[in-house]
Protein backbone atom coordinates (compact mmCIF):
# COMPACT_ATOMS: atom_id res chain seq x y z
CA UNK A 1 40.91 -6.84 -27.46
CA UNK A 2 40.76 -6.97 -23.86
CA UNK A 3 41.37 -3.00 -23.76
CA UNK A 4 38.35 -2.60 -26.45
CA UNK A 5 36.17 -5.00 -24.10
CA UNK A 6 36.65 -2.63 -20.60
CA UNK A 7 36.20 0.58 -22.83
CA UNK A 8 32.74 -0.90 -23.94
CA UNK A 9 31.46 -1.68 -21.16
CA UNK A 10 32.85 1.50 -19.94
CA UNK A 11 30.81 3.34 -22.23
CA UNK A 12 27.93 0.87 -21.74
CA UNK A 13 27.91 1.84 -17.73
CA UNK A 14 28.06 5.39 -19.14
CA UNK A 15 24.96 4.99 -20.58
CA UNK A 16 23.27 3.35 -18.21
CA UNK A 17 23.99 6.32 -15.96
CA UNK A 18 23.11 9.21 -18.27
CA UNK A 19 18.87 8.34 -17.31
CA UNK A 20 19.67 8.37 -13.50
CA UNK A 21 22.19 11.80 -14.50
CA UNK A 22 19.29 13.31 -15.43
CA UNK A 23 16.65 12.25 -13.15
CA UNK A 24 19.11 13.52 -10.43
CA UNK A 25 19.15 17.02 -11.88
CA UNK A 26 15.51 16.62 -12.54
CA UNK A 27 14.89 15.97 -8.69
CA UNK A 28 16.91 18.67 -7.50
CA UNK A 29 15.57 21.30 -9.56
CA UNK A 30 11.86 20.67 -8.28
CA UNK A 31 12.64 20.16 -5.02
CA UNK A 32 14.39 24.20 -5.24
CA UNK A 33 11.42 24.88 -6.94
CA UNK A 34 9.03 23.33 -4.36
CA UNK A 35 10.69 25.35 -1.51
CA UNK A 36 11.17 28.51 -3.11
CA UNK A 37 7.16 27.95 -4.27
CA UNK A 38 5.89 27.13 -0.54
CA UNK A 39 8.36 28.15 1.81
CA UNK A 40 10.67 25.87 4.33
CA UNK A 41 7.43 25.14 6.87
CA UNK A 42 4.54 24.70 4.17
CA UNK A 43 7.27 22.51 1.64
CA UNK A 44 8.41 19.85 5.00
CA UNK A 45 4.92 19.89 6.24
CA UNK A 46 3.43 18.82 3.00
CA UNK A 47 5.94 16.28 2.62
CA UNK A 48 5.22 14.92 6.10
CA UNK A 49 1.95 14.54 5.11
CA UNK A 50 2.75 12.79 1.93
CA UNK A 51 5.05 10.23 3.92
CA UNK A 52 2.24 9.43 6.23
CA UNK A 53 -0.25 8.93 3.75
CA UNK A 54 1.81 7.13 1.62
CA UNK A 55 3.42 4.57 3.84
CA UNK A 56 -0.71 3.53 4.27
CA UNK A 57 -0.94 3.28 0.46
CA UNK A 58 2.46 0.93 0.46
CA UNK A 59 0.93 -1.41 2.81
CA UNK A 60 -2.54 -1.89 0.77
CA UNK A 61 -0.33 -2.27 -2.60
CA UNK A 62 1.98 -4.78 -1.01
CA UNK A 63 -1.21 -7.21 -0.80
CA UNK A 64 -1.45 -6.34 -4.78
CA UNK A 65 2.39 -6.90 -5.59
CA UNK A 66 2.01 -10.04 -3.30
CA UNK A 67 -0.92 -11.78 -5.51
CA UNK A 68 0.48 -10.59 -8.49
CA UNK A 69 3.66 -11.82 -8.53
CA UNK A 70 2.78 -15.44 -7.35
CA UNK A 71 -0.46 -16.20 -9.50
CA UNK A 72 -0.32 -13.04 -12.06
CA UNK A 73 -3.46 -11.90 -10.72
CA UNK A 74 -4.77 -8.40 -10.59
CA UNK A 75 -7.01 -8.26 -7.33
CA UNK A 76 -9.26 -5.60 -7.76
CA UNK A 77 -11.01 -6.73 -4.95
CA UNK A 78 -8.30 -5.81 -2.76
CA UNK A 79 -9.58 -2.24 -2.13
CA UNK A 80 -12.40 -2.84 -1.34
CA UNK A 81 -11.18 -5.32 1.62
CA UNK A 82 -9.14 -2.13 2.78
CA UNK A 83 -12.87 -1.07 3.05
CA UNK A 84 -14.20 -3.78 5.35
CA UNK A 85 -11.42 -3.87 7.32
CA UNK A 86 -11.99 -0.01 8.30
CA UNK A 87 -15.38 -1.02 9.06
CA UNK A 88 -14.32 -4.28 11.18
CA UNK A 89 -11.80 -1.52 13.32
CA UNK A 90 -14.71 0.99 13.21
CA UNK A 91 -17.17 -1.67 14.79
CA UNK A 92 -14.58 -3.06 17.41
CA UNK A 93 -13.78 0.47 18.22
CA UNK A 94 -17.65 1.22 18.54
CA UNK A 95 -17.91 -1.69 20.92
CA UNK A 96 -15.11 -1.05 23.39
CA UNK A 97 -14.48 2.80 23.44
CA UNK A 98 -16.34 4.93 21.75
CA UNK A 99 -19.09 6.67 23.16
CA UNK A 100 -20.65 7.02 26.74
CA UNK A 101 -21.63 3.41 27.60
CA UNK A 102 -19.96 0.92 25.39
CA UNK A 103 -20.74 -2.59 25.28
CA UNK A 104 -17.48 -3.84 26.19
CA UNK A 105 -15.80 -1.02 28.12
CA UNK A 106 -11.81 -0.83 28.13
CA UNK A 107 -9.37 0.71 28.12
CA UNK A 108 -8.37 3.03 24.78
CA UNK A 109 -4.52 0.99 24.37
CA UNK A 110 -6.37 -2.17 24.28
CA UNK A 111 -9.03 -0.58 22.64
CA UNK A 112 -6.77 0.41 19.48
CA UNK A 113 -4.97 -3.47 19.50
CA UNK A 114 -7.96 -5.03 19.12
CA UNK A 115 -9.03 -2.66 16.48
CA UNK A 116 -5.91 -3.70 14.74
CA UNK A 117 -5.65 -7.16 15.35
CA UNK A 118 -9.46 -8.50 14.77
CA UNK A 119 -9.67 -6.61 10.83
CA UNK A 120 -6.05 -8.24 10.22
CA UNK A 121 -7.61 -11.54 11.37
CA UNK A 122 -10.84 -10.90 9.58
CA UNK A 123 -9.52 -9.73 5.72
CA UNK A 124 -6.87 -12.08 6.09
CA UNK A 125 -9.81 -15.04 6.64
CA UNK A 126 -11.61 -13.33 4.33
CA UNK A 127 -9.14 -13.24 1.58
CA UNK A 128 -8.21 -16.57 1.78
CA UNK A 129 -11.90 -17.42 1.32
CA UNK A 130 -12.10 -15.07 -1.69
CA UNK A 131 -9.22 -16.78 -3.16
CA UNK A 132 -10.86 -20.53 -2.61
CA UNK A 133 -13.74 -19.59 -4.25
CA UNK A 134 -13.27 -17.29 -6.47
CA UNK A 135 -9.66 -17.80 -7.96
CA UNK A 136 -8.24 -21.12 -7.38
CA UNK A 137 -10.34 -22.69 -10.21
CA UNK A 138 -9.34 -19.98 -12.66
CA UNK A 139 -5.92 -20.20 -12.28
CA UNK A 140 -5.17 -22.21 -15.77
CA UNK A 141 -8.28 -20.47 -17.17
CA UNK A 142 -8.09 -17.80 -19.82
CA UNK A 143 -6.53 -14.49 -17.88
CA UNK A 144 -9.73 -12.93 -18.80
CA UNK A 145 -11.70 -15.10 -16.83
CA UNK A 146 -9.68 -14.25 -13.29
CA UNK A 147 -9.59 -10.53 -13.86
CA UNK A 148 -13.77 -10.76 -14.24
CA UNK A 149 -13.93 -12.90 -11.64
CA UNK A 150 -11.89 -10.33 -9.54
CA UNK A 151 -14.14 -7.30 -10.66
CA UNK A 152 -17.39 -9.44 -9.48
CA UNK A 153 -15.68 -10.07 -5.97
CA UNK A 154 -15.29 -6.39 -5.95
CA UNK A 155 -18.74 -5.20 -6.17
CA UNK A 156 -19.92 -7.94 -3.66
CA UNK A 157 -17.45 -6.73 -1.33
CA UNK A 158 -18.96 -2.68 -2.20
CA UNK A 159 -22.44 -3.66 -1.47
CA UNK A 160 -20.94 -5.83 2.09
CA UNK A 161 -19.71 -2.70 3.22
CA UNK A 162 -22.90 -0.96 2.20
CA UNK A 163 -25.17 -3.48 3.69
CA UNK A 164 -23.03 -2.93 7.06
CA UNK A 165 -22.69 0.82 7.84
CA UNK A 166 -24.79 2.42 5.20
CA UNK A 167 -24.02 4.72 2.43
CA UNK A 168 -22.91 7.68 4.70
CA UNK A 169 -19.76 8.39 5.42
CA UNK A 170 -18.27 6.83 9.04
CA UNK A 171 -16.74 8.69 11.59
CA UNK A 172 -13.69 7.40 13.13
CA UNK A 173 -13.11 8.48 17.28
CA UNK A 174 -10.03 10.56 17.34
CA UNK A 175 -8.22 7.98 20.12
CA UNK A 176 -5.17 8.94 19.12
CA UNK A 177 -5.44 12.52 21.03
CA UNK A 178 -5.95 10.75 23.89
CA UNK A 179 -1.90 10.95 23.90
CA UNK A 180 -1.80 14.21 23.62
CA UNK A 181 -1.97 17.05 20.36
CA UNK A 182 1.40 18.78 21.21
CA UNK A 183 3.53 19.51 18.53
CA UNK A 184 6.54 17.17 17.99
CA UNK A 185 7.87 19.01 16.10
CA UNK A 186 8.28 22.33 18.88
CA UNK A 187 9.44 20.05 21.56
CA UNK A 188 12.05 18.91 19.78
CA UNK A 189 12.99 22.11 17.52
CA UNK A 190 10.99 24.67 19.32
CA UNK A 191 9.20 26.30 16.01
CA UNK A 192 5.58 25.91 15.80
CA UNK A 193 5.11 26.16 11.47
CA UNK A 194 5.46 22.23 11.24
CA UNK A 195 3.18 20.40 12.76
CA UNK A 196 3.65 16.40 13.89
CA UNK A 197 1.69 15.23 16.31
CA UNK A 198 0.96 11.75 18.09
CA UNK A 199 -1.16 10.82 15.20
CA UNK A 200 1.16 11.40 12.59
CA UNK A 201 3.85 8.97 15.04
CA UNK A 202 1.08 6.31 15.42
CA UNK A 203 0.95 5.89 12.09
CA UNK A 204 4.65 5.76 11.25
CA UNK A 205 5.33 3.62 14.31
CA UNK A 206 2.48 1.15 12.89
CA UNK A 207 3.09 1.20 9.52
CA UNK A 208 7.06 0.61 9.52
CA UNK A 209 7.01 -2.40 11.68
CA UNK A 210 4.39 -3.91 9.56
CA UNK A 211 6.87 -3.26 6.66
CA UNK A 212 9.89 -4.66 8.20
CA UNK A 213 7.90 -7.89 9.21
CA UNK A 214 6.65 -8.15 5.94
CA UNK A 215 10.12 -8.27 4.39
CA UNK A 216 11.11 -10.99 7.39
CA UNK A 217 8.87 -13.05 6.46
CA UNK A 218 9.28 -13.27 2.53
CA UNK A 219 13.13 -13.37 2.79
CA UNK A 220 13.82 -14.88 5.67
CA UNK A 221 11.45 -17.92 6.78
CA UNK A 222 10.71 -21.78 4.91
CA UNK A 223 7.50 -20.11 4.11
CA UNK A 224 8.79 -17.00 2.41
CA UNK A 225 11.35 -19.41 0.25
CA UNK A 226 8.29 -21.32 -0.26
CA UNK A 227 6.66 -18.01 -1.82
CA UNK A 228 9.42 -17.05 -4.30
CA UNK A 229 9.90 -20.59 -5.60
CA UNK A 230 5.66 -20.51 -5.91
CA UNK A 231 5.96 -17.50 -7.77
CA UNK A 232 9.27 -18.20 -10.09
CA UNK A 233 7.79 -21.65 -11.39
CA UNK A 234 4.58 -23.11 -10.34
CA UNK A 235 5.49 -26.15 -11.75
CA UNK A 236 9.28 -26.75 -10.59
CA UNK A 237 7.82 -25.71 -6.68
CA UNK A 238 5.20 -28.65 -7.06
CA UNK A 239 8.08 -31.04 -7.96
CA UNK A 240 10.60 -29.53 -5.12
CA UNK A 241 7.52 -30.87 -2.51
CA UNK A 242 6.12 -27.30 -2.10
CA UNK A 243 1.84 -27.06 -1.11
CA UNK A 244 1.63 -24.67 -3.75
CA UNK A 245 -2.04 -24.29 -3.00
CA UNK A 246 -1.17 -23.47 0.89
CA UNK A 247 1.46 -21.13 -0.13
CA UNK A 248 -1.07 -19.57 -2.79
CA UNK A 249 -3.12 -19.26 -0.10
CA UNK A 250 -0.79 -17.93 2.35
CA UNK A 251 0.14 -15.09 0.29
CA UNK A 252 -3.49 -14.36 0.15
CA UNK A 253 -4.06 -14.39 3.68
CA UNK A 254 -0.72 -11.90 4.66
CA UNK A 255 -2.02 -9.79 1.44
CA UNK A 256 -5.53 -9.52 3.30
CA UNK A 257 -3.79 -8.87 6.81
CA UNK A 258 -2.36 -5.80 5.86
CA UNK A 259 -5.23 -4.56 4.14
CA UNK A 260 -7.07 -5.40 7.74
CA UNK A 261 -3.98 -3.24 9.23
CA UNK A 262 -4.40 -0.31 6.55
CA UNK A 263 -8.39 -0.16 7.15
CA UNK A 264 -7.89 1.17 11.04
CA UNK A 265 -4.81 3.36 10.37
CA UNK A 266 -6.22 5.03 7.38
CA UNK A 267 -9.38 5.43 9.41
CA UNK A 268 -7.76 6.62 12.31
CA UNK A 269 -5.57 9.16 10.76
CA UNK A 270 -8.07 10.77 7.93
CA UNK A 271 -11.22 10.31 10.81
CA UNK A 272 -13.61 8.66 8.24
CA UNK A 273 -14.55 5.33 5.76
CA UNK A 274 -17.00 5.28 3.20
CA UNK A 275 -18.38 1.80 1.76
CA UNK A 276 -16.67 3.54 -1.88
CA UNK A 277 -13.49 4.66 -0.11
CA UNK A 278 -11.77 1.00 -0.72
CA UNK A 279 -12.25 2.19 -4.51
CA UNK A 280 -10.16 5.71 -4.24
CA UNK A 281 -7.28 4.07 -2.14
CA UNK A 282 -7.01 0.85 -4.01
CA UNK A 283 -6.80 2.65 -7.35
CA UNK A 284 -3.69 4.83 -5.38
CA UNK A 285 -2.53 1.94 -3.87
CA UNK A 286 -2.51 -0.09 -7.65
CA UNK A 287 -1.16 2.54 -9.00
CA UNK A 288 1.86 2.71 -6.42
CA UNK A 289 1.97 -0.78 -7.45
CA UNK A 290 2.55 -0.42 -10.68
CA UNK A 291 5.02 2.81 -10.30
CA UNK A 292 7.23 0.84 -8.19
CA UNK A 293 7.33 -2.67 -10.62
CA UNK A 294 4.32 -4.72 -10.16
CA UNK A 295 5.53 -8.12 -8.16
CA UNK A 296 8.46 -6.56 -6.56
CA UNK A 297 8.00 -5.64 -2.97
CA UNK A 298 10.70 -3.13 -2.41
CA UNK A 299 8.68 -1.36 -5.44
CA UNK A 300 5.30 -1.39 -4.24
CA UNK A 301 6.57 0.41 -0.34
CA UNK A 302 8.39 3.14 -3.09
CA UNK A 303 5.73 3.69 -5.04
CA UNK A 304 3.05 4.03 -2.39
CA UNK A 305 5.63 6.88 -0.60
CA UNK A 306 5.72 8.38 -4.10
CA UNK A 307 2.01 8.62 -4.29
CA UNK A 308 1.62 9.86 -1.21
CA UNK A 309 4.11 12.26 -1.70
CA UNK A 310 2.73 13.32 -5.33
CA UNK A 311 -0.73 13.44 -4.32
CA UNK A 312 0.25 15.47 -1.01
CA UNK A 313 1.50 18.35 -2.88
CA UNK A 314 -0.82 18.28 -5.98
CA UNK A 315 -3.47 19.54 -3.15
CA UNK A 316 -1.27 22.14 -1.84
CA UNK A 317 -0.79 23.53 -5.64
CA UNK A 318 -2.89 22.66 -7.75
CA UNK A 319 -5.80 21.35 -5.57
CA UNK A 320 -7.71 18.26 -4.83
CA UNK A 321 -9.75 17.83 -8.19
CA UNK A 322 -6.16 17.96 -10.24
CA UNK A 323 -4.77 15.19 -7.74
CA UNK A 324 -5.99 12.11 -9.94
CA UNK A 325 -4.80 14.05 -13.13
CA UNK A 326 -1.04 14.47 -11.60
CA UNK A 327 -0.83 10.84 -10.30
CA UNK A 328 -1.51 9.03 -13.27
CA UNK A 329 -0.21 11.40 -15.91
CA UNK A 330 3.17 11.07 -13.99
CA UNK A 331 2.42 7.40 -14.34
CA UNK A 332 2.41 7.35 -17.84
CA UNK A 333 5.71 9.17 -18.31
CA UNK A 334 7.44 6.91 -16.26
CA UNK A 335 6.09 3.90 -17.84
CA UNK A 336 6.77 4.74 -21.05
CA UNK A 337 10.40 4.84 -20.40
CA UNK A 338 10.61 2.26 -17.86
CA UNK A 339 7.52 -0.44 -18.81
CA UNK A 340 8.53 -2.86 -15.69
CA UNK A 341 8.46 0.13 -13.31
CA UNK A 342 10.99 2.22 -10.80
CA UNK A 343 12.71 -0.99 -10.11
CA UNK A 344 10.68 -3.56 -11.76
CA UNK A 345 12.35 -5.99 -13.79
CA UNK A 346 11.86 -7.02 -17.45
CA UNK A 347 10.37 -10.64 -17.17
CA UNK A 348 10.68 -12.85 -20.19
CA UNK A 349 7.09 -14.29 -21.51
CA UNK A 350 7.19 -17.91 -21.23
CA UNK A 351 6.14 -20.19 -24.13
């Protein structure tokens, strides 16, 4: 019996590894296909591209995966804060360095921390208002009644942004040349066909850290434990001692922080915002979301690589208008075999 036992669960891991068998082979064959279809240079420059894009998207659906997976909520406003918080970094930016005789002259470093510190500070104050007013009521209400309540917030925040820079596009100052436009890429392996300059490395270098504290502070601090618990049982966390409505609101307020944070890098590095832009990204950034395993963090920085990466070389091949197409019709083959996500897990309904 004990013979029949390991030879089941032999076969069982067997199984279990046939999917990931194949999704191996899979990868392999269309990254050969990739390189022999672009070349070396054009294949590693578009996935450069992808990466840099994408680590953006992870940190606008982290403050998605964050709200959903300690109140259930789907904050569709949270785009559209990505929004404002481009056109908080825009306005700072406007005030201290950009053009001939700012109001506040200084220097271009501080220039770029203040444009990243005062949106962080200013969605994160905002969110935590939005979630006062607008969700804490709802939160034994119907499900319905949140998600509306979500899409209203949305279009208020559309027609802020609006109201505040106008319906033309914004340009952002190109401060990151200000450390130079060489080629990374040559100084280090002396070709010239892949390009990676210091804006590229600001984002990276911004983005990570963000990342890394992120994960710090949900896994490693009283508040973080605080979080889980908050998000595992509602209930049980009020009767452990936990503020659930301070560590509801919390969550909210790092959520809105990194969509502050995403607002100047994505400005910086693409050179514009648009009042509608939060819309484009925070459908991308969802959808990463959802690719990775809505409510799991580790999913949400995967899936918003993935989209940048997918999206990155659906312009290269198939062009710009197919991009949406690719994205979410890849979306719907992976959920259909894996419902929870990449690495989402199955979570039992409770009665």
């Amino acid at each position: 019996m004990v013979t029949l036992r390991r030879e089941q669960g032999g076969s069982a891991s067997l199984i279990r590894l046939v999917p990931l068998l194949i999704t191996a082979v899979g990868l392999i064959a269309l990254i050969v296909y990739l390189i022999n279809a672009l070349g070396w240079a054009a294949f590693l420059q578009t996935l450069l591209y992808g990466l840099t894009t994408g680590s953006v998207y992870a940190l606008i659906a982290l403050g998605y995966t964050l709200v959903y997976g300690i109140i259930e909520l789907i904050n569709f406003a949270h785009g559209d804060l990505f929004m404002l918080g481009s056109f908080a970094a825009l306005t700072v930016l406007q005030l201290t360095v950009v053009g001939p005789n700012p109001a506040f002259p200084i220097s271009p470093w501080i220039g770029l921390f203040l444009a990243l510190v005062i949106p962080m500070v200013f969605c994160a104050g905002t969110n935590v208002l939005i979630e006062r007013v607008a969700y804490r009521r709802l939160r034994t209400a119907p499900r319905l009644a949140p998600l509306i309540s979500a899409i209203g917030v949305s279009f208020i925040l559309i027609n802020v942004g609006l109201w505040w820079k106008g319906p033309n596009p914004q340009s952002f100052p190109a401060l990151l040349n200000v450390f130079g436009t060489e080629n990374l890429i040559k100084n280090i392996f002396g070709t010239n066909e892949v390009r990676f300059t210091y804006k590229e490395l600001g984002v990276i270098l911004t983005t990570v850290p963000l990342l890394l504290l992120l994960n710090y502070v949900v896994f490693r601090t009283k508040i973080g434990k605080a979080m889980r618990a908050t998000a595992q049982d509602r209930e049980a966390a009020t009767l452990m001692g936990i503020n659930v409505d301070r560590t509801i609101a919390f969550t909210f307020l790092i959520g809105g922080a990194l969509a502050g944070a995403a607002g100047l890098i994505f400005g910086i590095y693409t050179g514009s915002s648009h009042f509608l832009r939060g819309f484009d990204s925070g459908l991308k950034a969802f959808t990463a979301a959802v690719l990775g395993g809505i409510g799991n963090l580790s999913g949400a920085t995967l899936g918003g690589f993935l989209i940048g990466i997918i999206g990155a070389y659906s312009d290269r091949m198939l062009g710009s208008s197919w991009t949406a197409a690719t994205i979410f019709g890849i979306l719907i083959i992976i959920l259909v075999f894996r419902p929870s996500g990449l690495i989402g897990e199955q979570v039992v309904e409770k009665v």
